[in-house]
C-alpha atoms as a PDB file:
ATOM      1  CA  UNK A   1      46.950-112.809-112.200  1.00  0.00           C
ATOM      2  CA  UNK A   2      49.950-112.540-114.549  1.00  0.00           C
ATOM      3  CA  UNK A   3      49.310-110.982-117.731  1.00  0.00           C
ATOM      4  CA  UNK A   4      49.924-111.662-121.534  1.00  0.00           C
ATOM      5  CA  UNK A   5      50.830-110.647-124.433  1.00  0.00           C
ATOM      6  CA  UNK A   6      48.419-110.983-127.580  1.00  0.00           C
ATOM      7  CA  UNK A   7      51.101-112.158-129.343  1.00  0.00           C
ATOM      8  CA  UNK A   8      51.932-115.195-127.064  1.00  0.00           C
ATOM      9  CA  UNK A   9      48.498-116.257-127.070  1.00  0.00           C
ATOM     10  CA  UNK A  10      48.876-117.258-131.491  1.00  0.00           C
ATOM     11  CA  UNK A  11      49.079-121.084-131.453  1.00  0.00           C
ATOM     12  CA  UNK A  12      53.095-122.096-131.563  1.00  0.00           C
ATOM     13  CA  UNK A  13      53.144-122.866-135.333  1.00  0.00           C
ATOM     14  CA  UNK A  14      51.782-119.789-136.568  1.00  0.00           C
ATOM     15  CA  UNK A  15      54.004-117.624-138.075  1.00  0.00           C
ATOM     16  CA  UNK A  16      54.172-114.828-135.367  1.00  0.00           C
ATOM     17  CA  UNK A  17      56.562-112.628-137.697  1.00  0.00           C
ATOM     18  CA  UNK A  18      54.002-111.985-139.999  1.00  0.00           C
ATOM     19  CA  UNK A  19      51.722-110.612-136.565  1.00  0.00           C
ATOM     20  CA  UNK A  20      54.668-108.162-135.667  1.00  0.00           C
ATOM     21  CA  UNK A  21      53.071-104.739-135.364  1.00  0.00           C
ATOM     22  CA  UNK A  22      55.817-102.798-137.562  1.00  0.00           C
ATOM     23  CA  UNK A  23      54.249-105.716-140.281  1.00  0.00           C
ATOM     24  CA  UNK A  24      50.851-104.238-139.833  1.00  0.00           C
ATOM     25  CA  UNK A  25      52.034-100.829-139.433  1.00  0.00           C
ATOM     26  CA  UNK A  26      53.429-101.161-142.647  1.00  0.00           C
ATOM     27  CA  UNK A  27      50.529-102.518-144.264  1.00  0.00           C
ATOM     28  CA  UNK A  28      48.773 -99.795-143.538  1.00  0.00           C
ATOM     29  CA  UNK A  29      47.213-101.627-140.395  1.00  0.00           C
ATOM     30  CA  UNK A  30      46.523-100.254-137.230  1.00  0.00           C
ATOM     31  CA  UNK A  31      46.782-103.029-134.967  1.00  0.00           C
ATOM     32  CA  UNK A  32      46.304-101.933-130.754  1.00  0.00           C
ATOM     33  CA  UNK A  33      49.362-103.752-128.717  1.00  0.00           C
ATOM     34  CA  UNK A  34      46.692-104.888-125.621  1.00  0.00           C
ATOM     35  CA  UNK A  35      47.547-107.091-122.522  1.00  0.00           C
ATOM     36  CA  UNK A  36      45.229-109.881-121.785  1.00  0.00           C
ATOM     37  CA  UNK A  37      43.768-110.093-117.992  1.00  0.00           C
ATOM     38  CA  UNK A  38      41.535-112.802-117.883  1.00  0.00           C
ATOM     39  CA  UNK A  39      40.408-112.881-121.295  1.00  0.00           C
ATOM     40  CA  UNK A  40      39.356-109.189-121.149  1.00  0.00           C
ATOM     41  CA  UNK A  41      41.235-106.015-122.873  1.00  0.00           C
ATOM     42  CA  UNK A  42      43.103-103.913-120.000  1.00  0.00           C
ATOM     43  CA  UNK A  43      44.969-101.394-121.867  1.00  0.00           C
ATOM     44  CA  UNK A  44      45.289-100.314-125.792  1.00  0.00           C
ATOM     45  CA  UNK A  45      48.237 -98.952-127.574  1.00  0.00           C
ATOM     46  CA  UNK A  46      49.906 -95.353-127.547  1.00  0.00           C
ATOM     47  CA  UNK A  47      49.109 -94.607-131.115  1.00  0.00           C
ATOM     48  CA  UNK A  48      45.390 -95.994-131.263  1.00  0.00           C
ATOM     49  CA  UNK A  49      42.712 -93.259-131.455  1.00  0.00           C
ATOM     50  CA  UNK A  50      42.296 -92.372-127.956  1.00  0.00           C
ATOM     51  CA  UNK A  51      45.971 -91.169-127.421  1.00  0.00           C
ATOM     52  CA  UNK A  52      45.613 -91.931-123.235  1.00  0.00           C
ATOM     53  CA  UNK A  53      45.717 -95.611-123.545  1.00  0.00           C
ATOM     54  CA  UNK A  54      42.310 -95.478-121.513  1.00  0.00           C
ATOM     55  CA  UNK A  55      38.559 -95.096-121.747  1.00  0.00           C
ATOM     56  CA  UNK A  56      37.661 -91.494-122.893  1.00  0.00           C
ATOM     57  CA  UNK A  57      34.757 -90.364-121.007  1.00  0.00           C
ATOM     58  CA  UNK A  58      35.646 -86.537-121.947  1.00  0.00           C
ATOM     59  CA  UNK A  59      36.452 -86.269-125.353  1.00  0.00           C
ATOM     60  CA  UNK A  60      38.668 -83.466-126.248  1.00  0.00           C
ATOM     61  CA  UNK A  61      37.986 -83.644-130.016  1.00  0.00           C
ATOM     62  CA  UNK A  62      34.069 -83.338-129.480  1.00  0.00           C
ATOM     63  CA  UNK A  63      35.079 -79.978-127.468  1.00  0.00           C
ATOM     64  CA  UNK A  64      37.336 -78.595-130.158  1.00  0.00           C
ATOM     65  CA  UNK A  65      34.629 -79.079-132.944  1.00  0.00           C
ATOM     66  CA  UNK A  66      31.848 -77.053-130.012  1.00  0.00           C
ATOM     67  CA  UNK A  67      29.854 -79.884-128.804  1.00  0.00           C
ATOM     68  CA  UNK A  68      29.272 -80.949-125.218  1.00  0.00           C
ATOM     69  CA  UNK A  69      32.650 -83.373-124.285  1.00  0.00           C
ATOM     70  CA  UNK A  70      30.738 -85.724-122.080  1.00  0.00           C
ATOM     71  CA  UNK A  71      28.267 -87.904-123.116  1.00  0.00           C
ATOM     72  CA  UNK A  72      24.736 -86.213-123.351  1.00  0.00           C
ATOM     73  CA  UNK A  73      21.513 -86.986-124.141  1.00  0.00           C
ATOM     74  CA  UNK A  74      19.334 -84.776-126.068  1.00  0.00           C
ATOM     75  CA  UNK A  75      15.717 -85.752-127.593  1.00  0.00           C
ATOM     76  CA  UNK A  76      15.166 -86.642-131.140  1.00  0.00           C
ATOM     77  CA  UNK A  77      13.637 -83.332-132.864  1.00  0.00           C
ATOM     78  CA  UNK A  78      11.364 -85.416-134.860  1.00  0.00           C
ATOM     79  CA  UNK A  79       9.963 -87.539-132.111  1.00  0.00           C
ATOM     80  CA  UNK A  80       9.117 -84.314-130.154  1.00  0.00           C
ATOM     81  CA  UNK A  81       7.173 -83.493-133.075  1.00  0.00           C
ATOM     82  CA  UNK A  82       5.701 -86.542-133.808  1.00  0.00           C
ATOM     83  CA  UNK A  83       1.760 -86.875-134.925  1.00  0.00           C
ATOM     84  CA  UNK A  84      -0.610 -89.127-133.224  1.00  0.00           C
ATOM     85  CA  UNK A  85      -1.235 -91.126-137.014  1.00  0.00           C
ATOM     86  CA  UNK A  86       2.882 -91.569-137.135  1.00  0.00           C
ATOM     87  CA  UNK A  87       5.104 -94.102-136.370  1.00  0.00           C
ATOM     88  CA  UNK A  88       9.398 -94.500-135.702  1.00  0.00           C
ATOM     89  CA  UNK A  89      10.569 -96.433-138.454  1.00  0.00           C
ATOM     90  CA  UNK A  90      13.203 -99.370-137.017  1.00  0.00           C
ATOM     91  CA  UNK A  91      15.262-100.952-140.073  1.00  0.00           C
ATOM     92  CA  UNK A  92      17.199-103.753-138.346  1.00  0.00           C
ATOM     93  CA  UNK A  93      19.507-106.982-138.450  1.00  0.00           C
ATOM     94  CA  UNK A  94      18.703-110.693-138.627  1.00  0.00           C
ATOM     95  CA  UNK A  95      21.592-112.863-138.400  1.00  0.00           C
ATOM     96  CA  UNK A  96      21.717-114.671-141.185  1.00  0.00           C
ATOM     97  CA  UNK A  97      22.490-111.954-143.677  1.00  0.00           C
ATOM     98  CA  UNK A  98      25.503-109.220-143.737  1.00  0.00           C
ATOM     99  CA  UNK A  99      23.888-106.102-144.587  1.00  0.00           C
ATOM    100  CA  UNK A 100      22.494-106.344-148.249  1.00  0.00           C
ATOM    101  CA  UNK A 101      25.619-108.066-149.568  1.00  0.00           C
ATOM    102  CA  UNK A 102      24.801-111.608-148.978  1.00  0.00           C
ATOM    103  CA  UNK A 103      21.335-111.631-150.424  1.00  0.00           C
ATOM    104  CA  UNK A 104      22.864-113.510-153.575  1.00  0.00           C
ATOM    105  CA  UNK A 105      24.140-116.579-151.046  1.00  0.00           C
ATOM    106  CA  UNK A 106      21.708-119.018-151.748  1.00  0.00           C
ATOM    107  CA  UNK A 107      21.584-120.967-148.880  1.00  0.00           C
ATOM    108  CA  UNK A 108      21.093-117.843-146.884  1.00  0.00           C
ATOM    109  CA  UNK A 109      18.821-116.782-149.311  1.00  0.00           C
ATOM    110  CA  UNK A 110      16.736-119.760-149.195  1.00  0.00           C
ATOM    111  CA  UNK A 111      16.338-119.331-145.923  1.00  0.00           C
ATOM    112  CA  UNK A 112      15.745-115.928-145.497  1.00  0.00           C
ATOM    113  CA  UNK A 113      14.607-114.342-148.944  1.00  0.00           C
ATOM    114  CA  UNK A 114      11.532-112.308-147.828  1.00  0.00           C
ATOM    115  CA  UNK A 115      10.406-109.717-144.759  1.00  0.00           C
ATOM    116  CA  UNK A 116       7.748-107.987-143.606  1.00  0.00           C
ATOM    117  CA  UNK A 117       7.093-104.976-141.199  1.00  0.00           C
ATOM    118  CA  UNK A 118       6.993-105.809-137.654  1.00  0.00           C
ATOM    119  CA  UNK A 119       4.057-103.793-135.598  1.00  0.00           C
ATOM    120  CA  UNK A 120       2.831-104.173-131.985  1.00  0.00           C
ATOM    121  CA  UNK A 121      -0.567-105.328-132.016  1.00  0.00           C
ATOM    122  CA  UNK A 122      -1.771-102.553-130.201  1.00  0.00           C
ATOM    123  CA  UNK A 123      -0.722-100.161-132.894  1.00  0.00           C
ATOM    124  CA  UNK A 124      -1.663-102.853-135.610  1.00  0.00           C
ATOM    125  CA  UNK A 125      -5.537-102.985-134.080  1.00  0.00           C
ATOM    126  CA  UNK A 126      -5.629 -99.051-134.438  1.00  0.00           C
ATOM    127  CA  UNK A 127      -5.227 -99.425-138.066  1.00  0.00           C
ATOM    128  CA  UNK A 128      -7.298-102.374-138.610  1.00  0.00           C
ATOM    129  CA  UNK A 129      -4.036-104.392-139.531  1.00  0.00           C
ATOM    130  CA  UNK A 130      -3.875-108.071-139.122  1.00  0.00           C
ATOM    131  CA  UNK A 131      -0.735-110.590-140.270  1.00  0.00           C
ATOM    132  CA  UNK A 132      -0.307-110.754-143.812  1.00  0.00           C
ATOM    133  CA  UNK A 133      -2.134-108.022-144.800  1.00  0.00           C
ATOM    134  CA  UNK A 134      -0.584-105.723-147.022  1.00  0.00           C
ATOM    135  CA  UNK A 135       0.444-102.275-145.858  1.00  0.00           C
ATOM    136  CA  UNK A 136       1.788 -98.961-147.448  1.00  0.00           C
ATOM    137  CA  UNK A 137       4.868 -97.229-144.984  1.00  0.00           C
ATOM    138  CA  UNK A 138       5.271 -93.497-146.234  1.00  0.00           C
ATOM    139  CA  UNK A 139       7.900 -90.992-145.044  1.00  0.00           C
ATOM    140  CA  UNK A 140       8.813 -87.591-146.366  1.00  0.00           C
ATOM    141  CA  UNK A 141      10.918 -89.119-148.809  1.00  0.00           C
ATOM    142  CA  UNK A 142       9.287 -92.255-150.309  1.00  0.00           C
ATOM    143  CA  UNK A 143       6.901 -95.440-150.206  1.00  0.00           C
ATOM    144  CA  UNK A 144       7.203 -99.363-149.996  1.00  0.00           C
ATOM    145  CA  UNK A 145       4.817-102.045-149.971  1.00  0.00           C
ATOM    146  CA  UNK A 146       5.113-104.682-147.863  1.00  0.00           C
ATOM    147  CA  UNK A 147       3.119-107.398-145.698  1.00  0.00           C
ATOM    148  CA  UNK A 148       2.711-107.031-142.049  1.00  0.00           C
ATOM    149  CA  UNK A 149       3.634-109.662-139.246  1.00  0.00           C
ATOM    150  CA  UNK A 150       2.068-108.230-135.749  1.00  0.00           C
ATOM    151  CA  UNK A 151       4.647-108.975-133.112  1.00  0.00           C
ATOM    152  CA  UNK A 152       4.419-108.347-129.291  1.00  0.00           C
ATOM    153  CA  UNK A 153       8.094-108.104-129.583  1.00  0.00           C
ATOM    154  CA  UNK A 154       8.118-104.668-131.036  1.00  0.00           C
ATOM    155  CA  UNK A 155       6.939-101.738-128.993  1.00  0.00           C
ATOM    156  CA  UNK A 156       3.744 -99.888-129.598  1.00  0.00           C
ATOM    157  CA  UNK A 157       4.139 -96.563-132.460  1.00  0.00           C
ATOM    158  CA  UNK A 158       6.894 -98.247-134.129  1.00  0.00           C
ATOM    159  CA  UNK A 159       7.524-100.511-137.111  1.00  0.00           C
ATOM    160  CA  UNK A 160      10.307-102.214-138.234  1.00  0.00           C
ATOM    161  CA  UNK A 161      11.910-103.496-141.141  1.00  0.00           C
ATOM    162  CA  UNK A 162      15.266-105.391-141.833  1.00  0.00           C
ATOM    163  CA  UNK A 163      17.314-103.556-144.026  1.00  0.00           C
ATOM    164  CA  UNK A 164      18.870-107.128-146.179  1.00  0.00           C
ATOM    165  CA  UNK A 165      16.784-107.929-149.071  1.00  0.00           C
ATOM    166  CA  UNK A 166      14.961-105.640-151.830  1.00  0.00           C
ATOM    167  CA  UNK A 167      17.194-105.884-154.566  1.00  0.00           C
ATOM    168  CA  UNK A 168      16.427-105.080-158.274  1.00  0.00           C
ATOM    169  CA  UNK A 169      19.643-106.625-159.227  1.00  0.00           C
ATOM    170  CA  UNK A 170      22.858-108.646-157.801  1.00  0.00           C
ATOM    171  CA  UNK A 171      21.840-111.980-159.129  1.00  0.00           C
ATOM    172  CA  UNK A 172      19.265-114.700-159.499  1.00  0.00           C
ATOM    173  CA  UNK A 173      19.201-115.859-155.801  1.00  0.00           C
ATOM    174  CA  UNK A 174      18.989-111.851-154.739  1.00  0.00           C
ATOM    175  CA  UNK A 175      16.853-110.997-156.996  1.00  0.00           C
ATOM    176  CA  UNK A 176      15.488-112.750-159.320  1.00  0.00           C
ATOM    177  CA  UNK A 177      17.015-111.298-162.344  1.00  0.00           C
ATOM    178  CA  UNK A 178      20.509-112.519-164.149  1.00  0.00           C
ATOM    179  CA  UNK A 179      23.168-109.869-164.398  1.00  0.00           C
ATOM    180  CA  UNK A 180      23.790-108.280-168.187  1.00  0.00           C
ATOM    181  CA  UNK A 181      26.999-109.680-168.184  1.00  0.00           C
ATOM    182  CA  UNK A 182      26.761-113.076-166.254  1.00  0.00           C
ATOM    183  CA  UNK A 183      25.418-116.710-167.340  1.00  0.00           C
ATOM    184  CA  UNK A 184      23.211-119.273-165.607  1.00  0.00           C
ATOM    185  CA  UNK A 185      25.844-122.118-164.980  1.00  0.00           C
ATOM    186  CA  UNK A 186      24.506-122.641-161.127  1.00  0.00           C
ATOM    187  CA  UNK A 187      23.152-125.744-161.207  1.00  0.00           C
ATOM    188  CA  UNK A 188      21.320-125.014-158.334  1.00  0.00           C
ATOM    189  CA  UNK A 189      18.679-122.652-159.809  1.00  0.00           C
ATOM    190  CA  UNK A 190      16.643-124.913-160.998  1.00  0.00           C
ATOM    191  CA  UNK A 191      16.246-125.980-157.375  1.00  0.00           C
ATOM    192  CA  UNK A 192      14.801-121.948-156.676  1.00  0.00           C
ATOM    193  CA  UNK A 193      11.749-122.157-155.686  1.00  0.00           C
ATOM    194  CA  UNK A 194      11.050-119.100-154.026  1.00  0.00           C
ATOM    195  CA  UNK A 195       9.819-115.859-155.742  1.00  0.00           C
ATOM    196  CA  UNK A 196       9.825-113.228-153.364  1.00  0.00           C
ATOM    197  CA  UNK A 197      13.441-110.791-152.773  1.00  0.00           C
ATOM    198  CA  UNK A 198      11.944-109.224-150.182  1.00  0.00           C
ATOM    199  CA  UNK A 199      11.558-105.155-149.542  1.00  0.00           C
ATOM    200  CA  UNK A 200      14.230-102.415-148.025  1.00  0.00           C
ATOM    201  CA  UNK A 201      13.509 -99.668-145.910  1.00  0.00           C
ATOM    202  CA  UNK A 202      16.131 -97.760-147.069  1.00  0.00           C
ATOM    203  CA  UNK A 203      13.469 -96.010-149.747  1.00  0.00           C
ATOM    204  CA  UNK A 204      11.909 -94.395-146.737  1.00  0.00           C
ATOM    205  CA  UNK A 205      14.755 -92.791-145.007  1.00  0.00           C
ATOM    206  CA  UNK A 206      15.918 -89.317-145.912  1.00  0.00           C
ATOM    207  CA  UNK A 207      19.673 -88.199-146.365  1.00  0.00           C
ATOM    208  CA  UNK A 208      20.209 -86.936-142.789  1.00  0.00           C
ATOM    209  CA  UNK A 209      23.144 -88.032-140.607  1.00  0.00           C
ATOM    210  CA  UNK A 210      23.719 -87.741-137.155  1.00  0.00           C
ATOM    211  CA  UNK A 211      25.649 -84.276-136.482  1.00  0.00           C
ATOM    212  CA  UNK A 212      28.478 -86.050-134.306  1.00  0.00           C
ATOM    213  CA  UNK A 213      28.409 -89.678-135.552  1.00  0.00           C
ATOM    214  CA  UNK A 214      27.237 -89.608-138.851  1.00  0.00           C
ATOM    215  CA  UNK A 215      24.953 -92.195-138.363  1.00  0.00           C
ATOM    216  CA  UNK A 216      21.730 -92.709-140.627  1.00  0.00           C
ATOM    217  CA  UNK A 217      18.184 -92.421-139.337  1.00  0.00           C
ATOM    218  CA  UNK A 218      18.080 -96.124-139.127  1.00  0.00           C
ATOM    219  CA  UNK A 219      16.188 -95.783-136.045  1.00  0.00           C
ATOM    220  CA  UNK A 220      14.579 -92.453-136.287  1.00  0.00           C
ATOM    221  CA  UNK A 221      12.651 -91.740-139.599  1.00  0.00           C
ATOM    222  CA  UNK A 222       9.230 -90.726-138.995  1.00  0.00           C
ATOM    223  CA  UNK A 223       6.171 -92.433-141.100  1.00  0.00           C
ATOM    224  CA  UNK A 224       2.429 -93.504-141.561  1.00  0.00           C
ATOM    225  CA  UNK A 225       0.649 -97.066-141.847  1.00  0.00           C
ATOM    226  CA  UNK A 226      -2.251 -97.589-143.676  1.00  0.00           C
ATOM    227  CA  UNK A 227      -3.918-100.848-144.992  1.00  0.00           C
ATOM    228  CA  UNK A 228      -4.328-101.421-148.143  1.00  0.00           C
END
């Protein structure tokens, strides 16, 4: 099968100068020259980050900064030391909101404008914990309050949280409180009907990055349930 270009595939009125890759490189851009084999990436450009052009199984720049170059796994320190009263905290996605910056869209918001804590009802019966009760989640670091949904779909000694709402400020729609500076010109919040902004996890998660990644324990914080 004959392969393409990226930059044959732009539709034949856009401006394909302003795609060149000296344009981007300029620009401060870096843009990956790839070939196109049935619709799937087959090779990336000399001066992306992997310098091969290829898939970097071994990673020379993990073995110059001392850590294993292959890809390892090695268990979660916390999880090895994990109480029988404690659960993984999960802060996750839904897909109607971009991190915590659209909470102030109202439509979105409208739609999704409150969470709870997700727990498997096999960890919920433990604690006597039924749907809509309200809960206390406690970590090393800090405390929310928030109202439980049991779910089958989350796996027993965790609990999880989307990460999206909570806000003290950023707007009516986000949280219920106007900014200093701003005015109340949308028409629309007279339409608001909805009180609740929701709670973030983030309060419960201590400062501690993955070593390699420098990822946040958005996965791996450690905490207790109880009913209120």
């Amino acid at each position: 099968m004959q392969q393409q270009n990226l930059m044959d595939l732009l539709p034949e009125k856009t401006n394909k100068k302003l795609h060149r890759r000296d344009f981007f490189k300029k620009s401060g851009i870096a843009v990956a020259s790839a070939t196109v084999l049935a619709g799937s990436l087959s090779a990336y450009s000399s001066y992306a980050q992997n310098k091969s052009g290829k898939f970097e199984i071994h990673s020379e720049l993990l073995k110059k900064k001392g850590f294993n170059p292959m890809p390892t796994w090695f268990p979660v320190p916390d999880f090895e030391n994990k109480k029988d009263d404690e659960l993984i905290l999960s802060s996750f996605k839904v897909n109607l909101h971009t991190h915590s910056r659209t909470a102030n869209c109202k439509w979105l918001s409208e739609i999704y404008h409150d969470n709870s804590a997700l727990i498997n009802p096999i960890t919920a019966e433990k604690r006597g914990i039924e749907t809509g009760d309200t809960i206390i989640v406690k970590s090393a670091v800090g405390k929310v309050m928030i109202k439980a949904r049991v779910s089958e779909g989350i796996v027993p000694d965790l609990i999880a949280i989307s990460f999206h709402l909570g806000h003290w400020q950023y707007g009516w729609f986000a949280s219920g409180e106007g900014s200093p500076f701003g005015t109340y010109n949308d028409n629309d919040l007279d339409l608001k009907w909805w009180s609740e902004h929701g709670v973030n996890p983030n309060w419960l998660i201590r400062n501690r990055p993955d070593r390699i990644a420098g990822q946040w324990l958005m996965n791996d914080e450690i905490v207790t349930v109880t009913k209120v």
